[in-house]
C-alpha atoms as a PDB file:
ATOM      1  CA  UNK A   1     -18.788  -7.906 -13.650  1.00  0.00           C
ATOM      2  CA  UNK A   2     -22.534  -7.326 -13.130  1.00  0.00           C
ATOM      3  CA  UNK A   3     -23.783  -4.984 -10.555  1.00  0.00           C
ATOM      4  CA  UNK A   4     -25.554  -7.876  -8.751  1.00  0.00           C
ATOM      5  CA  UNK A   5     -22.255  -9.931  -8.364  1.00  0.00           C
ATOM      6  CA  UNK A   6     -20.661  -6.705  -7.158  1.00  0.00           C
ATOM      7  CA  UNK A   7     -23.083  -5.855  -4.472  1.00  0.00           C
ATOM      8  CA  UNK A   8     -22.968  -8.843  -3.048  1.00  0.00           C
ATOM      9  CA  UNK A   9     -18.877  -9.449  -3.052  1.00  0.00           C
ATOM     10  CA  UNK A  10     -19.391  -5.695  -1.633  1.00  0.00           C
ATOM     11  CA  UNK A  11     -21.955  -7.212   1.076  1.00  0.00           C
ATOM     12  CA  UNK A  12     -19.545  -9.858   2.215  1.00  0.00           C
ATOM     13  CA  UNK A  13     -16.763  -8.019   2.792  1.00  0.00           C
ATOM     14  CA  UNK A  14     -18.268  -5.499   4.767  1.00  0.00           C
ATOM     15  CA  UNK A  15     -19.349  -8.717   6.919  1.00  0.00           C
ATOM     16  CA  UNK A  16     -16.332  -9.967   6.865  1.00  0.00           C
ATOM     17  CA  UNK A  17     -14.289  -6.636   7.934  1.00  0.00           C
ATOM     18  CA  UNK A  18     -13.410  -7.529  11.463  1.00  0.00           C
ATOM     19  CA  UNK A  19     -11.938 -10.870  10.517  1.00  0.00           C
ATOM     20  CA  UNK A  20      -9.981  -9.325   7.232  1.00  0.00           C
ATOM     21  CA  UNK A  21      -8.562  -6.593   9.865  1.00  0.00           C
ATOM     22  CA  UNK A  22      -7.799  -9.479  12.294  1.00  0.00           C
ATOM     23  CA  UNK A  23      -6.115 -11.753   9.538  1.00  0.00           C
ATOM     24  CA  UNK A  24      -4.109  -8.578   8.763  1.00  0.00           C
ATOM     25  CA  UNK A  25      -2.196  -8.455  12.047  1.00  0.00           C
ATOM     26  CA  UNK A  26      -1.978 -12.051  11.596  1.00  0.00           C
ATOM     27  CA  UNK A  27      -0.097 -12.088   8.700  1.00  0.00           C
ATOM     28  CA  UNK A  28       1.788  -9.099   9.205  1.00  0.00           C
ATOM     29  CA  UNK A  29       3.269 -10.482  11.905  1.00  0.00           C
ATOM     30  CA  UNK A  30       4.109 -13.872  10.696  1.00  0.00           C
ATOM     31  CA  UNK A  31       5.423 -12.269   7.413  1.00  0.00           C
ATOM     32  CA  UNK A  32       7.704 -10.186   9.091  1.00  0.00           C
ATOM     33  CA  UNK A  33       8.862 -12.115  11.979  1.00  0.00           C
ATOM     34  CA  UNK A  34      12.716 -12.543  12.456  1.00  0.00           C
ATOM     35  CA  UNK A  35      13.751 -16.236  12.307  1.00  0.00           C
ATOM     36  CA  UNK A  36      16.962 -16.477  14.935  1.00  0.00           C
ATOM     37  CA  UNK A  37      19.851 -18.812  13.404  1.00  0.00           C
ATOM     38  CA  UNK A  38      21.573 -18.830  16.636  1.00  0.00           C
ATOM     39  CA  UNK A  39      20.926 -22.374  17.113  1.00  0.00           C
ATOM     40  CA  UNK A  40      23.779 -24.712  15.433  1.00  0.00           C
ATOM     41  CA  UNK A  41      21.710 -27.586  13.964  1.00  0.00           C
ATOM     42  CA  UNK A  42      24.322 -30.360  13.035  1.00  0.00           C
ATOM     43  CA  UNK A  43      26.083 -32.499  14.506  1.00  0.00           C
ATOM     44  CA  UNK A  44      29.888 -31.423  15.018  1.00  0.00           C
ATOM     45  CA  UNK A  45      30.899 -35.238  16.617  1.00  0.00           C
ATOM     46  CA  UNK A  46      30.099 -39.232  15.956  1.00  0.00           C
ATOM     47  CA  UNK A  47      28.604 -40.449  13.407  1.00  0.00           C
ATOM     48  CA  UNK A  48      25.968 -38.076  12.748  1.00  0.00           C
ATOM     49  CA  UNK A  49      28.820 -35.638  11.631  1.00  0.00           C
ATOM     50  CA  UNK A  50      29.344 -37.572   8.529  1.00  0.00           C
ATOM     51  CA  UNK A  51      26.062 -37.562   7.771  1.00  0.00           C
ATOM     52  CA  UNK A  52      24.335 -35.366   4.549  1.00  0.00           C
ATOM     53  CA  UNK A  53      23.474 -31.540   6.351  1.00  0.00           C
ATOM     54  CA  UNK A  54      20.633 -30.101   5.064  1.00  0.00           C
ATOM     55  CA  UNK A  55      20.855 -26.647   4.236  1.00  0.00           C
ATOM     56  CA  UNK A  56      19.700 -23.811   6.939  1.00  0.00           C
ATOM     57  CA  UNK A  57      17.504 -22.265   3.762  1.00  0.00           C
ATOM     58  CA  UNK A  58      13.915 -21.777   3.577  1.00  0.00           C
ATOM     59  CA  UNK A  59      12.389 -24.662   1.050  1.00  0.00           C
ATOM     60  CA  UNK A  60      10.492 -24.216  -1.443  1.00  0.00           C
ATOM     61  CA  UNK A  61       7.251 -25.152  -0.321  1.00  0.00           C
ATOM     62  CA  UNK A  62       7.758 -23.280   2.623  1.00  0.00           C
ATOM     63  CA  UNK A  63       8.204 -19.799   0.055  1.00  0.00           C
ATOM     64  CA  UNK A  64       5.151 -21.047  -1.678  1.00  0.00           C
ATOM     65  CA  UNK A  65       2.905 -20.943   1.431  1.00  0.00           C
ATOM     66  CA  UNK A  66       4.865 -17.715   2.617  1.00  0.00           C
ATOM     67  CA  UNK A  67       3.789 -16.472  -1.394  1.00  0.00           C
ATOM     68  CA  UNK A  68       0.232 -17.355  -0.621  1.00  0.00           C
ATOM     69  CA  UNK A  69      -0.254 -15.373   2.357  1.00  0.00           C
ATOM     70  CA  UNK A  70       1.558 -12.784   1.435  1.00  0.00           C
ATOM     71  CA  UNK A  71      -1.331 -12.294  -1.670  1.00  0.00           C
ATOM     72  CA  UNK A  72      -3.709 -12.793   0.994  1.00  0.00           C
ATOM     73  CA  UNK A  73      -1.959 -10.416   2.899  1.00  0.00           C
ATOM     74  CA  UNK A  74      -2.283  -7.315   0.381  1.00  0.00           C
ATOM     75  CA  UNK A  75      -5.774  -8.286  -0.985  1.00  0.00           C
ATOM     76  CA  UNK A  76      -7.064  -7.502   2.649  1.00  0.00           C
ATOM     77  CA  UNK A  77      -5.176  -4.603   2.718  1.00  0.00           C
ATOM     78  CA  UNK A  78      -6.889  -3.578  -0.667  1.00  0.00           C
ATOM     79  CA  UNK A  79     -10.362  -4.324   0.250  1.00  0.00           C
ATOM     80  CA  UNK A  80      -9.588  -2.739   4.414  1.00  0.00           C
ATOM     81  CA  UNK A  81      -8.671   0.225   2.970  1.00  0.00           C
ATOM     82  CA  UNK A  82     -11.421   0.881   0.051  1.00  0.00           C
ATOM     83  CA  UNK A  83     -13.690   0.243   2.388  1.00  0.00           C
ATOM     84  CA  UNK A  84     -12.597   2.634   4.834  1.00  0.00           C
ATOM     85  CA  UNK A  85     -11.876   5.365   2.062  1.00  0.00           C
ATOM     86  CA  UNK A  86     -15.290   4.516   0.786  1.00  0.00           C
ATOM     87  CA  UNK A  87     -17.458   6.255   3.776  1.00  0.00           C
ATOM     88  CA  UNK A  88     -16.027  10.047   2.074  1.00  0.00           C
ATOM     89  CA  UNK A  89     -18.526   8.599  -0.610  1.00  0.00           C
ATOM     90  CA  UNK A  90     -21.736   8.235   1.428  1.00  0.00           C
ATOM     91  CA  UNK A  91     -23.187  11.697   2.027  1.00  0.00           C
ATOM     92  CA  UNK A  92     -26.132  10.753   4.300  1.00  0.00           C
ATOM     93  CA  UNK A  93     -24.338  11.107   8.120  1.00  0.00           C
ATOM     94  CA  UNK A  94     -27.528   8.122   9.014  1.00  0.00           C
ATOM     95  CA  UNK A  95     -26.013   6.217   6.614  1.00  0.00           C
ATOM     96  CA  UNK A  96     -22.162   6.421   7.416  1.00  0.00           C
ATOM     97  CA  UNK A  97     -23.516   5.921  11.016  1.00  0.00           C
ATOM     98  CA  UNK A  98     -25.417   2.961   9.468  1.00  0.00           C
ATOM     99  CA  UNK A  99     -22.396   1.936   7.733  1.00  0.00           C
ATOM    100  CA  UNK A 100     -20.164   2.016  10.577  1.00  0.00           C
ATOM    101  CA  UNK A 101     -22.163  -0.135  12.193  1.00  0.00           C
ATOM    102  CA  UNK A 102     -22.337  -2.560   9.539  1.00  0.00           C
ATOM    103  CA  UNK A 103     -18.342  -2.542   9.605  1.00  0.00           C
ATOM    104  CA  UNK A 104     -18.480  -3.488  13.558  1.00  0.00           C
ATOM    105  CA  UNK A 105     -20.764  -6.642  12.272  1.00  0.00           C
ATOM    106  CA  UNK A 106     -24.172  -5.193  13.992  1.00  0.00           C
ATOM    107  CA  UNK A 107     -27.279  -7.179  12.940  1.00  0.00           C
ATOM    108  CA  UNK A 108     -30.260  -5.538  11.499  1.00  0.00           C
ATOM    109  CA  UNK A 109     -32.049  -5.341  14.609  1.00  0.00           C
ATOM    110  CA  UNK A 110     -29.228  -4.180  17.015  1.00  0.00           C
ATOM    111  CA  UNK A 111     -28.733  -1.175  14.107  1.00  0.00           C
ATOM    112  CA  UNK A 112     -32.527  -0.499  14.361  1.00  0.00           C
ATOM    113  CA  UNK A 113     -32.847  -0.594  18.265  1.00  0.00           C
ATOM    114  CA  UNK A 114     -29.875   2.038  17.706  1.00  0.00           C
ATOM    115  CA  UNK A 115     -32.085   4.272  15.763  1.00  0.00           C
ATOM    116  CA  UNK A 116     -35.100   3.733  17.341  1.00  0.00           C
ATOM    117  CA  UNK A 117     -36.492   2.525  13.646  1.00  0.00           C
ATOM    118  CA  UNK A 118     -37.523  -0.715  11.865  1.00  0.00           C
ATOM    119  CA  UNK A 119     -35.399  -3.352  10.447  1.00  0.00           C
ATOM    120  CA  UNK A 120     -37.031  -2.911   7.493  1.00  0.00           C
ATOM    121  CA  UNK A 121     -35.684   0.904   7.533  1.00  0.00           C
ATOM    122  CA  UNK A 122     -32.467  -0.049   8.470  1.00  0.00           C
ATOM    123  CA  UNK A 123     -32.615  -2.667   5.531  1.00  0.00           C
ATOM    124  CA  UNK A 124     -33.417   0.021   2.904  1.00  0.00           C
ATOM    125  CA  UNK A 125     -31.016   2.103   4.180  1.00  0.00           C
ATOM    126  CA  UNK A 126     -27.997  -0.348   3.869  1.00  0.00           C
ATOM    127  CA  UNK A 127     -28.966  -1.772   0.412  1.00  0.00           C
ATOM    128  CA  UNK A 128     -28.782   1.975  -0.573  1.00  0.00           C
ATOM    129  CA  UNK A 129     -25.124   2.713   0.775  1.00  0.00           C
ATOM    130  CA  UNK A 130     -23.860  -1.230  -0.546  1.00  0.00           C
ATOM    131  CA  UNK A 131     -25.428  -0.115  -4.021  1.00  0.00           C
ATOM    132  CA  UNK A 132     -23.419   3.088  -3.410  1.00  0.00           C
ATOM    133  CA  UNK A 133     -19.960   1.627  -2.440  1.00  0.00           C
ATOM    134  CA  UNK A 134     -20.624  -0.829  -5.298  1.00  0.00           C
ATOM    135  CA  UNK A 135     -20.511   1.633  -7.606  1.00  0.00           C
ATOM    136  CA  UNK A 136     -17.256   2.779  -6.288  1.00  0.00           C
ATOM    137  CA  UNK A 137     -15.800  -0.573  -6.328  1.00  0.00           C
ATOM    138  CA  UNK A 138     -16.862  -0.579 -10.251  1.00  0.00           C
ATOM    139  CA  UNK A 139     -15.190   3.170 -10.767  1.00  0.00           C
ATOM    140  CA  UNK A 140     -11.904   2.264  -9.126  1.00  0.00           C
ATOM    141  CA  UNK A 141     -11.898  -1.345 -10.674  1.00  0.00           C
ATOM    142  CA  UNK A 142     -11.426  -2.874  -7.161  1.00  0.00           C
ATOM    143  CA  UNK A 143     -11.958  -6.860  -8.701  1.00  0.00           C
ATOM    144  CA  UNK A 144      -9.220  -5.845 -11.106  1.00  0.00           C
ATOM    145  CA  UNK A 145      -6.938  -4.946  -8.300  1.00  0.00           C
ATOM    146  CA  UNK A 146      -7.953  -7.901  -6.614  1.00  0.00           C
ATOM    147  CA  UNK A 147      -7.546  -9.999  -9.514  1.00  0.00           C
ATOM    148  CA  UNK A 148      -4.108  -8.942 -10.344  1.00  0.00           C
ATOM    149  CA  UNK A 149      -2.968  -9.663  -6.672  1.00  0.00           C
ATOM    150  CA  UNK A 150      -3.793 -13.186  -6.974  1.00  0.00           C
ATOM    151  CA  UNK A 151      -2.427 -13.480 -10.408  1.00  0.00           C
ATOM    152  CA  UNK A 152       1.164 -12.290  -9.174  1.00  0.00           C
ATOM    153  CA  UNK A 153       1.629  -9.176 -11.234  1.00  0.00           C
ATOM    154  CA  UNK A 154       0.353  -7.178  -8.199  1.00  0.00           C
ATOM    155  CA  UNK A 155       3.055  -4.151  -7.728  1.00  0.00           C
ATOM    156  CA  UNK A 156       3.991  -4.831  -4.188  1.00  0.00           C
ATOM    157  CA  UNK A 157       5.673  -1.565  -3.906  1.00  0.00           C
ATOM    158  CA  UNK A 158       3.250   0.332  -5.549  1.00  0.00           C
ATOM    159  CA  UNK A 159       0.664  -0.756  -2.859  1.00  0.00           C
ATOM    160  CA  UNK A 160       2.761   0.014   0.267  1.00  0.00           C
ATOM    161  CA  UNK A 161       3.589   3.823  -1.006  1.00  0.00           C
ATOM    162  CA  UNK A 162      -0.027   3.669  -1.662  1.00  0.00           C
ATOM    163  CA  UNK A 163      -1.435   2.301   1.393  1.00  0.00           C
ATOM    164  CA  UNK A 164       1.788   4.719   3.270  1.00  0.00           C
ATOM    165  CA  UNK A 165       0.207   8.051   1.582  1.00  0.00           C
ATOM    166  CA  UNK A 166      -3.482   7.000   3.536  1.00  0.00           C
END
């Protein structure tokens, strides 16, 4: 991939970092949630009792959508956590203040009333630290990652101990 394209996949998911975290807790808890079978869903009497059951299984377009979000799930994990890990990168503290800021989804001129600067400063600045994480998203072949998550031959295990050792 070009370093344009990178930059600006890098640019929206800084942008989009609250929502990704969000859509984590989301999913984590609808992927994990505990279905009760308590509840006896046929019919033990009448007529209905001779009727087909269905089966108390999960179908399969139901494990299809559950498939789907789970890749969703662990490519916002992968992109949450490189771009947290990714601040250890930036060496300026202005900029990892700048860049926290941009994580929080501050506009240019909130950042710049901040630092008592222009937007124009503040706009420097941030193209210097995306160009920056860009180039670690290149080194640690991020869109790979990505790529192999929604192709399904994502290591789901190799991920958690991964994420677990952060």
């Amino acid at each position: 991939m070009t370093q344009q394209l990178t930059e600006w996949q890098v640019e929206e998911w800084i942008r989009d970092y609250g929502f990704m975290l969000d859509e984590i807790k989301r999913l984590n808890n609808m992927l994990n949630k505990i279905i009760p079978t308590t509840q006896k869903l046929t019919a033990t009497y009448g007529i209905e009792a001779t009727l087909p059951k269905g089966s108390s299984g999960i179908s399969q377009a139901e494990l299809n959508q559950l498939d789907r979000r789970e890749k969703r799930y662990y490519r916002y994990l992968e992109i949450v956590h490189f771009l947290d890990s990714v601040i250890d990168e930036i060496e300026d503290e202005r900029e990892k203040v700048i860049y926290d800021f941009m994580l929080e989804g501050m506009t240019y001129t909130e950042i710049a009333e901040r630092f008592r600067c222009t937007r124009k400063t503040v706009r420097v600045s941030k193209e210097s630290i995306i160009s920056k994480v860009a180039q670690k998203a290149q080194e640690k072949q991020l869109i790979q990652v990505l790529n192999s998550i929604k192709n399904s031959s994502y290591n789901v295990r190799e991920a958690v101990t991964a994420l677990n050792k952060c």
